[in-house]
C-alpha atoms as a PDB file:
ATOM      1  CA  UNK A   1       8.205  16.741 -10.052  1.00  0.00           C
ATOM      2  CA  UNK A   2       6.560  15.108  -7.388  1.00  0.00           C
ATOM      3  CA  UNK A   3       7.323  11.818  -5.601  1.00  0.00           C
ATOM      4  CA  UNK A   4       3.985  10.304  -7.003  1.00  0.00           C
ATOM      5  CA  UNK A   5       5.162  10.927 -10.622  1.00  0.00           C
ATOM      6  CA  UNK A   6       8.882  10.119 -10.265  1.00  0.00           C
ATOM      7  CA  UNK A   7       8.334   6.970  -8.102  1.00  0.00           C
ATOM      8  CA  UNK A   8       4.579   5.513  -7.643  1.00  0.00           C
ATOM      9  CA  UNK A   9       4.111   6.295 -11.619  1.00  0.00           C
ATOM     10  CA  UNK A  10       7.195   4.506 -12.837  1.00  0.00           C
ATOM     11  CA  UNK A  11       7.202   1.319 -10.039  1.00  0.00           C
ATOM     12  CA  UNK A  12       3.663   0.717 -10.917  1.00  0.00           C
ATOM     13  CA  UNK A  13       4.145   1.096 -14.765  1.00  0.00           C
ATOM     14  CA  UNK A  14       7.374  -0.994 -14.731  1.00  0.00           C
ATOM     15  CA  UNK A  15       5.935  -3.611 -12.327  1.00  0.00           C
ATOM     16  CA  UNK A  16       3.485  -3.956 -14.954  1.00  0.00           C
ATOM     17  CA  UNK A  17       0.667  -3.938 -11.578  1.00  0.00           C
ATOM     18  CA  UNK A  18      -2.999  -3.319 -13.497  1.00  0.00           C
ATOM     19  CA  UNK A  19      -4.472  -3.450 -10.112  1.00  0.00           C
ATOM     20  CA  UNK A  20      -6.069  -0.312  -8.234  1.00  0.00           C
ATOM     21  CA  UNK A  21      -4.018   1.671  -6.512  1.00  0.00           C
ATOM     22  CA  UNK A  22      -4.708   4.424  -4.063  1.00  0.00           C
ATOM     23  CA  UNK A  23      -3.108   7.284  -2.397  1.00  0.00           C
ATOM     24  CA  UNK A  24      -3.790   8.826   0.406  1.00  0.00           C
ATOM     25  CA  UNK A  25      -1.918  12.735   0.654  1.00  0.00           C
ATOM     26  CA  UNK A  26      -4.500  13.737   3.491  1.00  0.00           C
ATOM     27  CA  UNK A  27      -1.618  15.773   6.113  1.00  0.00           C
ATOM     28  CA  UNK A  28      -4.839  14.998   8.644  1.00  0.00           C
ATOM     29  CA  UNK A  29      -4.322  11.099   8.770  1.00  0.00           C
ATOM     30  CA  UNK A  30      -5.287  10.718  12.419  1.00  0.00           C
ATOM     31  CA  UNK A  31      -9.142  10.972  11.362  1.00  0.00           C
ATOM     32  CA  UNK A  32      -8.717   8.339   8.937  1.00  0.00           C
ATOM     33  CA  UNK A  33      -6.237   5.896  10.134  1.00  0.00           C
ATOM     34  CA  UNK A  34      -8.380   3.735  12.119  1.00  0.00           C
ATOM     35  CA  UNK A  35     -11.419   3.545   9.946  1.00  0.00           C
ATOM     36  CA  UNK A  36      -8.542   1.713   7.385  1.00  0.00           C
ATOM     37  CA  UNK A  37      -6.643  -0.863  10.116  1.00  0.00           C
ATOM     38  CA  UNK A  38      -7.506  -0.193  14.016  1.00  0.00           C
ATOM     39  CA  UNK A  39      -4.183  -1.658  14.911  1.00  0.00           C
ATOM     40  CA  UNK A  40      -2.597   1.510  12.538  1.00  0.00           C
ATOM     41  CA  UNK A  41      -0.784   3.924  14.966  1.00  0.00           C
ATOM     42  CA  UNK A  42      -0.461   6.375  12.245  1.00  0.00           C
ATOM     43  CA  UNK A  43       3.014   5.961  10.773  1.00  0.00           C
ATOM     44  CA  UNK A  44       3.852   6.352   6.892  1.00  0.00           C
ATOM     45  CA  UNK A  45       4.342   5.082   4.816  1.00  0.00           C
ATOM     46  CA  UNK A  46       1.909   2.122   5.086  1.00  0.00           C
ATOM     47  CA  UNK A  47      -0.060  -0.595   2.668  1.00  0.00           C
ATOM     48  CA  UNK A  48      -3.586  -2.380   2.523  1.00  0.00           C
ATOM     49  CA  UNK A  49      -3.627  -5.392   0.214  1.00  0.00           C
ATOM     50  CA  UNK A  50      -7.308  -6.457   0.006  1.00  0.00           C
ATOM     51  CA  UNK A  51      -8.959  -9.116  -2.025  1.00  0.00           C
ATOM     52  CA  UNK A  52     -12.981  -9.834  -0.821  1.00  0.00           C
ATOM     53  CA  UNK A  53     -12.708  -9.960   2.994  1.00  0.00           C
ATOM     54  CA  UNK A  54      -9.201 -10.816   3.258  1.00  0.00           C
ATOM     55  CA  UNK A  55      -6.606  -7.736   4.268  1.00  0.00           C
ATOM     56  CA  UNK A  56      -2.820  -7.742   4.619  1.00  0.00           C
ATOM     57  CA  UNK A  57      -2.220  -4.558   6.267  1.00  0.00           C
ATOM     58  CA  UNK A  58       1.623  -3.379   6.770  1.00  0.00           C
ATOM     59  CA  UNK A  59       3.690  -0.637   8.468  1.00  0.00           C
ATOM     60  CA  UNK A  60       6.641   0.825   6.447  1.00  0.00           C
ATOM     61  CA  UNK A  61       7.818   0.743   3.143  1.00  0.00           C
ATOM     62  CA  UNK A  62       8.994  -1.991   0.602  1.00  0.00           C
ATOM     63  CA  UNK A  63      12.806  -1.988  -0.175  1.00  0.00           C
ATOM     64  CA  UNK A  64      11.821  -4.294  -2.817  1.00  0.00           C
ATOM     65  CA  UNK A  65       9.144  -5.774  -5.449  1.00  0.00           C
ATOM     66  CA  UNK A  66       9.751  -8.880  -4.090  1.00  0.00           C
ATOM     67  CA  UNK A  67       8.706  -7.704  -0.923  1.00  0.00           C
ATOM     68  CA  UNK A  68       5.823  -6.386  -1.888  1.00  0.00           C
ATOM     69  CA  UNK A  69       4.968  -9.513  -4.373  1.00  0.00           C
ATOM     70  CA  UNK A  70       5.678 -11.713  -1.523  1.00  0.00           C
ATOM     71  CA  UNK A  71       2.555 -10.070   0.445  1.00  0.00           C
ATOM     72  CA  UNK A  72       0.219  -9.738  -2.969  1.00  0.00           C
ATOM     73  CA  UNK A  73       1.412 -13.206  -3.422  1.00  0.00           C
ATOM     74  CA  UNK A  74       0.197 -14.654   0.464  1.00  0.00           C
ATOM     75  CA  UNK A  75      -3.406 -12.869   0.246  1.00  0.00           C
ATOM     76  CA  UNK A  76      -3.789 -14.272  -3.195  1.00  0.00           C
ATOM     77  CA  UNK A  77      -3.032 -18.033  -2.219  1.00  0.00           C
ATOM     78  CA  UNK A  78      -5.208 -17.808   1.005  1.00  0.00           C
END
């Protein structure tokens, strides 16, 4: 089982998030990493919130949903 269907599958599921979300596997980030943030140096795990122009961009991972609601949350209000 991979990490995609025993963790992204069930967090997104039980988070009830209907939203789109993409994954990038590519081992080759380097050619992609600055067409997505310029200020990315490369390091995973990462996240891009977008909504119309606005873009919350962050390094590292999200101990919690409230974390990552807390960001959702912020580009949403702007």
């Amino acid at each position: 089982m991979t990490q995609l269907e025993s963790r992204i599958y069930p967090f997104v599921k039980k988070h009830g998030i209907v939203q789109e979300v993409m994954i990038l596997k590519d081992q080759n980030y380097s050619k992609w990493t600055e067409k997505i943030d310029e200020s990315w140096y490369s390091a995973l795990p990462a996240t891009l919130i977008i909504k119309g122009e606005k873009r919350n961009f962050r390094f590292g991972s999200y101990e919690t949903y409230e974390e990552l609601k807390s960001d959702v949350d912020a580009i949403l209000d702007e």
